[in-house]
C-alpha atoms as a PDB file:
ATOM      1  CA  UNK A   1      11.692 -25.508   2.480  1.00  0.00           C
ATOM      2  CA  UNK A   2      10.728 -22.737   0.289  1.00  0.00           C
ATOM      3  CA  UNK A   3      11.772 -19.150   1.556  1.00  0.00           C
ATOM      4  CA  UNK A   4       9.182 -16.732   2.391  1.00  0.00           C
ATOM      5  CA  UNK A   5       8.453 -14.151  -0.187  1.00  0.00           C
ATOM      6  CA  UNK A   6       9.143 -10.859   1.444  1.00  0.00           C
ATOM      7  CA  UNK A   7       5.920  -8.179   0.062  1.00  0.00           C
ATOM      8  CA  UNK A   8       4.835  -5.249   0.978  1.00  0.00           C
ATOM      9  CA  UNK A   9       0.800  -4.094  -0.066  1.00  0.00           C
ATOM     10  CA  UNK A  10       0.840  -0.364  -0.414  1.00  0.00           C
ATOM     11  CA  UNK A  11      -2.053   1.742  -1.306  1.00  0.00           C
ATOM     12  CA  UNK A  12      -2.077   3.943  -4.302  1.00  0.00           C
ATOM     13  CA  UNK A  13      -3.943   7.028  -3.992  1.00  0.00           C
ATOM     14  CA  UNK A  14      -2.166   9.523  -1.494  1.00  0.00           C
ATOM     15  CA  UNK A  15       0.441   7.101  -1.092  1.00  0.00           C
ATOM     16  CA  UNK A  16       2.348   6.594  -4.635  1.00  0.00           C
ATOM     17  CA  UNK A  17       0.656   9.084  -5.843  1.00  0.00           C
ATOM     18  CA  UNK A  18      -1.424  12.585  -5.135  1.00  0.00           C
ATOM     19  CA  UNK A  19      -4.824  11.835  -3.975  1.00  0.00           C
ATOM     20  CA  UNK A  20      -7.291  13.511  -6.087  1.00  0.00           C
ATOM     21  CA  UNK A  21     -10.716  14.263  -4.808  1.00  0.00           C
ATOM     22  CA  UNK A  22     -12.001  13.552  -8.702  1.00  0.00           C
ATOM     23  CA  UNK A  23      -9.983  10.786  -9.236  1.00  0.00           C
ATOM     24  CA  UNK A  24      -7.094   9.837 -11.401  1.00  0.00           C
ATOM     25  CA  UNK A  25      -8.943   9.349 -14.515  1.00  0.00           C
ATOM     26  CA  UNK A  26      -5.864   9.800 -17.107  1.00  0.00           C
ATOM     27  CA  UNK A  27      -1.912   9.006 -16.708  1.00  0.00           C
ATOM     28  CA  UNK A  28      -2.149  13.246 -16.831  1.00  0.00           C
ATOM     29  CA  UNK A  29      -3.498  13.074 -13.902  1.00  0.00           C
ATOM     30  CA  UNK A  30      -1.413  10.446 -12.061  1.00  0.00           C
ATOM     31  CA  UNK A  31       1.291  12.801 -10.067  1.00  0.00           C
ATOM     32  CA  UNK A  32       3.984  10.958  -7.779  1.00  0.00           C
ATOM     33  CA  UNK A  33       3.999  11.788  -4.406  1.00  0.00           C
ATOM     34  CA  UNK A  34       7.702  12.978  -4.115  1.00  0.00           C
ATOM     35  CA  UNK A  35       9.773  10.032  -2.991  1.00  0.00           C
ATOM     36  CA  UNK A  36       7.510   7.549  -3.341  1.00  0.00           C
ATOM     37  CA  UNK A  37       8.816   5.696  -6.552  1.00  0.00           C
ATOM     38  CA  UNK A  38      12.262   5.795  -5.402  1.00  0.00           C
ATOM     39  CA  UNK A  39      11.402   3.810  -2.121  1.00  0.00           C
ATOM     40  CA  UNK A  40       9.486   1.264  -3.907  1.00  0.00           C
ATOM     41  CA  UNK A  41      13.117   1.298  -5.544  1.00  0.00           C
ATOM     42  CA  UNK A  42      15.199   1.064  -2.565  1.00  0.00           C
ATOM     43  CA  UNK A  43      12.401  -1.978  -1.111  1.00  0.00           C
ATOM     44  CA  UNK A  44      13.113  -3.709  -4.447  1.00  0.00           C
ATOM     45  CA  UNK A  45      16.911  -3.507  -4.134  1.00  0.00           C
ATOM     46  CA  UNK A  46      16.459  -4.887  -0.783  1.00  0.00           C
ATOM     47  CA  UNK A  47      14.180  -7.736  -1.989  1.00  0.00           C
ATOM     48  CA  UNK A  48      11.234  -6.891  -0.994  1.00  0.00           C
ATOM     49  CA  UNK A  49       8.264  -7.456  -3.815  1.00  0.00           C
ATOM     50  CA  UNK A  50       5.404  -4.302  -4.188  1.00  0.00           C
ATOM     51  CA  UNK A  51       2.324  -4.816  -4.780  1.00  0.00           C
ATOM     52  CA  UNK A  52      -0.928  -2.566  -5.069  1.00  0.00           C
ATOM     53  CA  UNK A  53      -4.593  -3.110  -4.001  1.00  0.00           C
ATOM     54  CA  UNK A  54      -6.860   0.050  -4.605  1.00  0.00           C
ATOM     55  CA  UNK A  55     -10.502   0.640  -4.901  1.00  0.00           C
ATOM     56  CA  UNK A  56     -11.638   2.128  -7.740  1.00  0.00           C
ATOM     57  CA  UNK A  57     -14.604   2.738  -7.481  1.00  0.00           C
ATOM     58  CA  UNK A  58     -14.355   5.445 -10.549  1.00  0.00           C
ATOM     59  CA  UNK A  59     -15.128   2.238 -12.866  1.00  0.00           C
ATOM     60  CA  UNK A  60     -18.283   1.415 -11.049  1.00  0.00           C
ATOM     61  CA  UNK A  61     -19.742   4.551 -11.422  1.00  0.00           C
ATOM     62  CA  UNK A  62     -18.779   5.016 -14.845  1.00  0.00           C
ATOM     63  CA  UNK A  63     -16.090   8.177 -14.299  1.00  0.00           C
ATOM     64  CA  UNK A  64     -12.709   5.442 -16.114  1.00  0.00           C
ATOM     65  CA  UNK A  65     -13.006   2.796 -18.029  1.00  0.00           C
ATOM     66  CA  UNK A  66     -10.569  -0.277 -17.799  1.00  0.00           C
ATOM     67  CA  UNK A  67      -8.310   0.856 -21.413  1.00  0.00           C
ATOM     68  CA  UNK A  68      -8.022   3.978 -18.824  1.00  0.00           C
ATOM     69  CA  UNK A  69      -6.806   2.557 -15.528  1.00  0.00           C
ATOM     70  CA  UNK A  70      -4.430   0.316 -17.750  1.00  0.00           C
ATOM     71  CA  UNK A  71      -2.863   3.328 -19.302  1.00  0.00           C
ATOM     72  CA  UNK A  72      -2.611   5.021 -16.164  1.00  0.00           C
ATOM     73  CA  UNK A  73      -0.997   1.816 -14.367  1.00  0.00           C
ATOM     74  CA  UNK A  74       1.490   1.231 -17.318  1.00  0.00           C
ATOM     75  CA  UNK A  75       2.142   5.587 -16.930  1.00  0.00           C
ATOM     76  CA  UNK A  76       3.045   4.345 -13.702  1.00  0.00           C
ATOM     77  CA  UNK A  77       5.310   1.629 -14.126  1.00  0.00           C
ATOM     78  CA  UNK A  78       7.128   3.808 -16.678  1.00  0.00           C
ATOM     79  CA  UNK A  79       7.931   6.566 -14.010  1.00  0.00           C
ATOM     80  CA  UNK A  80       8.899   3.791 -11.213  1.00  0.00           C
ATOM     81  CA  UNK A  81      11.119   1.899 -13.890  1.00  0.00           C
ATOM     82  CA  UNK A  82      13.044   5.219 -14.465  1.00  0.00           C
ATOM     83  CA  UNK A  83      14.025   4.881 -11.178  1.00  0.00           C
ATOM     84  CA  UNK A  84      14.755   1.460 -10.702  1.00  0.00           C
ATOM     85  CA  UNK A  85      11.921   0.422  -9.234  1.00  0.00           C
ATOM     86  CA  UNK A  86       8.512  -1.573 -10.210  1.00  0.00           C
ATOM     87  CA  UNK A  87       5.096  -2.903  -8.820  1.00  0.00           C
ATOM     88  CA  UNK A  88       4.580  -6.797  -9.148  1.00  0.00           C
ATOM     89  CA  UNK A  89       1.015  -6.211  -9.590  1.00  0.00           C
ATOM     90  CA  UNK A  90      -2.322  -4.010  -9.298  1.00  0.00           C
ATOM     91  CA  UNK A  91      -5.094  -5.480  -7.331  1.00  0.00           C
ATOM     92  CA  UNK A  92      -8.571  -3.540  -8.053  1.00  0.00           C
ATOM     93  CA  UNK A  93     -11.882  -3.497  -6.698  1.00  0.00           C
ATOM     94  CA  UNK A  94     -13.945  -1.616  -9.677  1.00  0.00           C
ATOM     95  CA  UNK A  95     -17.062  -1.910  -7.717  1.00  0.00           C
ATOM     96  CA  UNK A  96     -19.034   1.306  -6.180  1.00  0.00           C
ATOM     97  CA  UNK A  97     -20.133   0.937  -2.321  1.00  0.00           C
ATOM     98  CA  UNK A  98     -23.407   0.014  -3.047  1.00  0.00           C
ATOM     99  CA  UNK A  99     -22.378  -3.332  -4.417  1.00  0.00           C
ATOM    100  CA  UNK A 100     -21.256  -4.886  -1.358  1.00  0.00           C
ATOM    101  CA  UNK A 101     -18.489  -6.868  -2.708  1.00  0.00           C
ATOM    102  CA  UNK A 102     -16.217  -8.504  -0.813  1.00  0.00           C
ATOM    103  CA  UNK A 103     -13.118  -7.075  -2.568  1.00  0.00           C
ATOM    104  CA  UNK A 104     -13.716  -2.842  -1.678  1.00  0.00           C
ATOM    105  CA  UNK A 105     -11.389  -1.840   1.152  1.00  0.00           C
ATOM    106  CA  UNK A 106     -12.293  -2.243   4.215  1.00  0.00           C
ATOM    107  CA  UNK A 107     -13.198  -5.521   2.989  1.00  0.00           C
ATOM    108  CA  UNK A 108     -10.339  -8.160   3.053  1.00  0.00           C
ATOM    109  CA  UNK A 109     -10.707  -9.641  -0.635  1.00  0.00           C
ATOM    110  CA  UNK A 110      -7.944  -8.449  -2.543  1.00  0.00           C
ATOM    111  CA  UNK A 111      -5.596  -8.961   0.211  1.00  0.00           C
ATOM    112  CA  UNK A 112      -6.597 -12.318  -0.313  1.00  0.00           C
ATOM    113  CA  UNK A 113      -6.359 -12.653  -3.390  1.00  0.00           C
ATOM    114  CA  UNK A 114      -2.795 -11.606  -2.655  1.00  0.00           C
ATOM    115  CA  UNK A 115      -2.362 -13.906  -0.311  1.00  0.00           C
ATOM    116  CA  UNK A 116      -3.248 -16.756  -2.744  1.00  0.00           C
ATOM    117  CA  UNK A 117      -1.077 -15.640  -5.947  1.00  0.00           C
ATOM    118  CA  UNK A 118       1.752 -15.154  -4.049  1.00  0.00           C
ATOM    119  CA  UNK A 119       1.291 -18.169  -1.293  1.00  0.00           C
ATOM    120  CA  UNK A 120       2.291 -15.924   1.657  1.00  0.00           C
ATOM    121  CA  UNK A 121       0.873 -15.720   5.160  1.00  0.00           C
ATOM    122  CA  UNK A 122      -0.673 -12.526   5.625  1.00  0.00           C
ATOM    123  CA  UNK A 123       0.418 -12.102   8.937  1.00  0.00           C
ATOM    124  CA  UNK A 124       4.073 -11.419   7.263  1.00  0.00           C
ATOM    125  CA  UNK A 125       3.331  -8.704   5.239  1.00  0.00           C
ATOM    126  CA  UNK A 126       3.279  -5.437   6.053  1.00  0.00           C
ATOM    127  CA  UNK A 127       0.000  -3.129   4.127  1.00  0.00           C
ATOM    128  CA  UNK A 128       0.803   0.801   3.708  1.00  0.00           C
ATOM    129  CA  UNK A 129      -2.225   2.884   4.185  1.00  0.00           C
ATOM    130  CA  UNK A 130      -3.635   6.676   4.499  1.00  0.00           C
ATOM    131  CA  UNK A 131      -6.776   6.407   5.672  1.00  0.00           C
ATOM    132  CA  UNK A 132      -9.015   4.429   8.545  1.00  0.00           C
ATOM    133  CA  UNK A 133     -10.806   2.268   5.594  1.00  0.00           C
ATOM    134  CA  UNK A 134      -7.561   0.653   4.662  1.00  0.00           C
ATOM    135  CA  UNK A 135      -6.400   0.252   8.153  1.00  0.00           C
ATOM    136  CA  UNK A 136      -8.925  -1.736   8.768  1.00  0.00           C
ATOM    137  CA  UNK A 137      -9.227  -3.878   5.578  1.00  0.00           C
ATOM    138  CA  UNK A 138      -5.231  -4.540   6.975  1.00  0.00           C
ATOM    139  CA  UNK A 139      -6.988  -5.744  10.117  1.00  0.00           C
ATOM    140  CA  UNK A 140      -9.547  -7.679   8.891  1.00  0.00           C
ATOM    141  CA  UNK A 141      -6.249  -9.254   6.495  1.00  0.00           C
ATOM    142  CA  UNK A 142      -4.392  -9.919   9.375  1.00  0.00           C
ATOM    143  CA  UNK A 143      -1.535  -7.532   7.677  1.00  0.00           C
ATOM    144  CA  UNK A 144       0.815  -5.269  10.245  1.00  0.00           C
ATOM    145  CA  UNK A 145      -1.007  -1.824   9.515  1.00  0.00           C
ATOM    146  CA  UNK A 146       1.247   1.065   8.594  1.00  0.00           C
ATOM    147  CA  UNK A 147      -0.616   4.302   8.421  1.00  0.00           C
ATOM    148  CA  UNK A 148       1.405   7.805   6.005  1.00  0.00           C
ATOM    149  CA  UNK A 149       0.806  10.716   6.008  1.00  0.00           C
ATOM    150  CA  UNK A 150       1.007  11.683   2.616  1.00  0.00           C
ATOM    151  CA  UNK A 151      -2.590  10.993   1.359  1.00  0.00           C
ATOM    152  CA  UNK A 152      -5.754  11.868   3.260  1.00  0.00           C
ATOM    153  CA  UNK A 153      -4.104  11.307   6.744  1.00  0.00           C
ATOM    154  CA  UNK A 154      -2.595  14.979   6.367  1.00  0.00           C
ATOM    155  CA  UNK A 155      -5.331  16.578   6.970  1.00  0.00           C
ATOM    156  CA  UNK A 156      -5.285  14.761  10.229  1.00  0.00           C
ATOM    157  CA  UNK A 157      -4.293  16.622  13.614  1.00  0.00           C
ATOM    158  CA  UNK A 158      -2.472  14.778  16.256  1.00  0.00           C
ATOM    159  CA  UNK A 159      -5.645  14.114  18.385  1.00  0.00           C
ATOM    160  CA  UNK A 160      -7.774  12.348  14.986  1.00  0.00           C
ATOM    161  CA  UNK A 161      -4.129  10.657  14.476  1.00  0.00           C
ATOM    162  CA  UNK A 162      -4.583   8.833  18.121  1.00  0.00           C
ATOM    163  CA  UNK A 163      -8.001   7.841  17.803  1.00  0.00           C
ATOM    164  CA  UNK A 164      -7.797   6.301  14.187  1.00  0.00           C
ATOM    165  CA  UNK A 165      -4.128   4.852  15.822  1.00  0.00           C
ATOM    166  CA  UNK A 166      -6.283   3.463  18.710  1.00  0.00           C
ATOM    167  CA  UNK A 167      -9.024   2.333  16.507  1.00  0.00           C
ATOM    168  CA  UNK A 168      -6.711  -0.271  15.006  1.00  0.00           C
ATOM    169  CA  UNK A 169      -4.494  -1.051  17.363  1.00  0.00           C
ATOM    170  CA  UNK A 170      -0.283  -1.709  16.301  1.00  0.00           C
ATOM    171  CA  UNK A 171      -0.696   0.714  13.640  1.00  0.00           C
ATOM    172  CA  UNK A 172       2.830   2.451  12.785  1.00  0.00           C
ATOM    173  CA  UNK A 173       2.555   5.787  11.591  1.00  0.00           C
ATOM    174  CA  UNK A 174       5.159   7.381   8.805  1.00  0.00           C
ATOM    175  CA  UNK A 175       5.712  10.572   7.661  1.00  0.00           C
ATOM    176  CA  UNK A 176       5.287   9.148   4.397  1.00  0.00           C
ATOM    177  CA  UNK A 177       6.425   6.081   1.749  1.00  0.00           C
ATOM    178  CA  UNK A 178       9.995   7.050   2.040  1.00  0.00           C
ATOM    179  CA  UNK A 179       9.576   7.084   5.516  1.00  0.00           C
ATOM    180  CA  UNK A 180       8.231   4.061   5.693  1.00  0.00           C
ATOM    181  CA  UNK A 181      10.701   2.228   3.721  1.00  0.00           C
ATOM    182  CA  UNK A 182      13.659   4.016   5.782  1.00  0.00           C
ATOM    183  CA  UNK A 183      11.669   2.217   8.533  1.00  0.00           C
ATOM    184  CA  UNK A 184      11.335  -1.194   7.207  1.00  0.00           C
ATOM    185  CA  UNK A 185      14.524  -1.443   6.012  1.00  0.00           C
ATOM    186  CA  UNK A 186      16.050  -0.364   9.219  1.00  0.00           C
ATOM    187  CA  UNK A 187      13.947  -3.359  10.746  1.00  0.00           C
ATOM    188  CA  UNK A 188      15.341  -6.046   7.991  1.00  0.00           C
ATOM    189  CA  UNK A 189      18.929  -5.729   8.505  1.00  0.00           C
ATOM    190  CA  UNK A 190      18.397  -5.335  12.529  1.00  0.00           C
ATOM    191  CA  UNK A 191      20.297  -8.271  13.658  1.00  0.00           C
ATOM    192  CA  UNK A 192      18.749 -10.805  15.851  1.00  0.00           C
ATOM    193  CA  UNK A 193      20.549 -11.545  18.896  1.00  0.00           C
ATOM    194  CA  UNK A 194      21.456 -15.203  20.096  1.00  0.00           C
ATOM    195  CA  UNK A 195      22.254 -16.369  23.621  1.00  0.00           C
ATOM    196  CA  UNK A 196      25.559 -16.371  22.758  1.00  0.00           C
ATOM    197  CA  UNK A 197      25.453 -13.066  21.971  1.00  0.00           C
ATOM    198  CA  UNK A 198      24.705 -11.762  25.977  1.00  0.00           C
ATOM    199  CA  UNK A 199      28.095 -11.755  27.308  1.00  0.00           C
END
């Protein structure tokens, strides 16, 4: 039998890095949120393969162009490699919201397309977001919805956390990616307990 891949889908904007309102445009502008690259790190020590899916919708309207969001994504890799860590792949929707693709968040295509390249059940794999959009583009994946509050989710006060946690229901909320991976980690090494355990 072959043994499940164990991924994780994170966001990028507001998660791995500071969201920008005007987009991240040059690897100048691509700031780490603090902690982030060092728990994709401690997730890759522990096995666990990154991968992102982002919208970037900066290419459909004209604002990067693709030599750009290479150089920022290699800027990237760089800084998480200086840590020990890396990102498998980027998955990318360049399209604007007028295009009605099928791959913009809250639309479920790149998750497929993760899903294919990697031959995993979606239902395994846990998707990092910060905002309602990709919450629900976890739902509509059939991905366990994790929701930090790093990125646009911030600006969130407890009573807008509930309803967007009750909008898409089994959503886990974390303070932020280091959070989350403190969290998931905890959960892999939780032992299972057998029958012969109870006594």
């Amino acid at each position: 039998m072959q043994p499940v891949v164990k991924l994780v889908i994170l966001g990028r904007d507001g998660i791995l890095n500071v969201y920008r309102d005007d987009h991240v445009k040059a690897a100048s502008e691509w700031e780490p949120v603090p902690g982030a690259l060092e728990a994709v790190a401690r997730l890759n020590h522990a096995g666990w393969h990154t991968v992102v899916a982002t919208n970037q919708s900066g290419i459909g309207r004209g604002m990067i162009d693709m030599a750009s969001v290479n150089a920022v994504h290699a800027h990237m890799n760089r800084k998480l490699m200086a840590v020990g860590g890396r990102i498998d792949a980027v998955f990318f929707c360049p399209h604007t919201p007028e295009d009605q693709c099928d791959c913009r968040k809250p639309q479920p295509g790149l998750m497929k397309d993760i899903a294919k390249r990697y031959g995993i059940d979606l239902r395994l794999v846990p998707m990092v977001a910060d905002t309602l959009r990709d919450l629900e583009a976890a739902r509509a994946a059939g991905c366990e919805p994790h929701l930090v509050r790093s990125g646009r989710a911030a600006a969130l006060d407890d009573t807008q956390l509930q309803q967007l946690v009750h909008h898409v229901p089994g959503t886990v909320v974390h303070d932020d990616l280091a959070a989350f991976a403190d969290f998931l980690l905890r959960r892999d090494h939780t032992p299972i307990s057998s029958p012969g355990d109870l006594r």
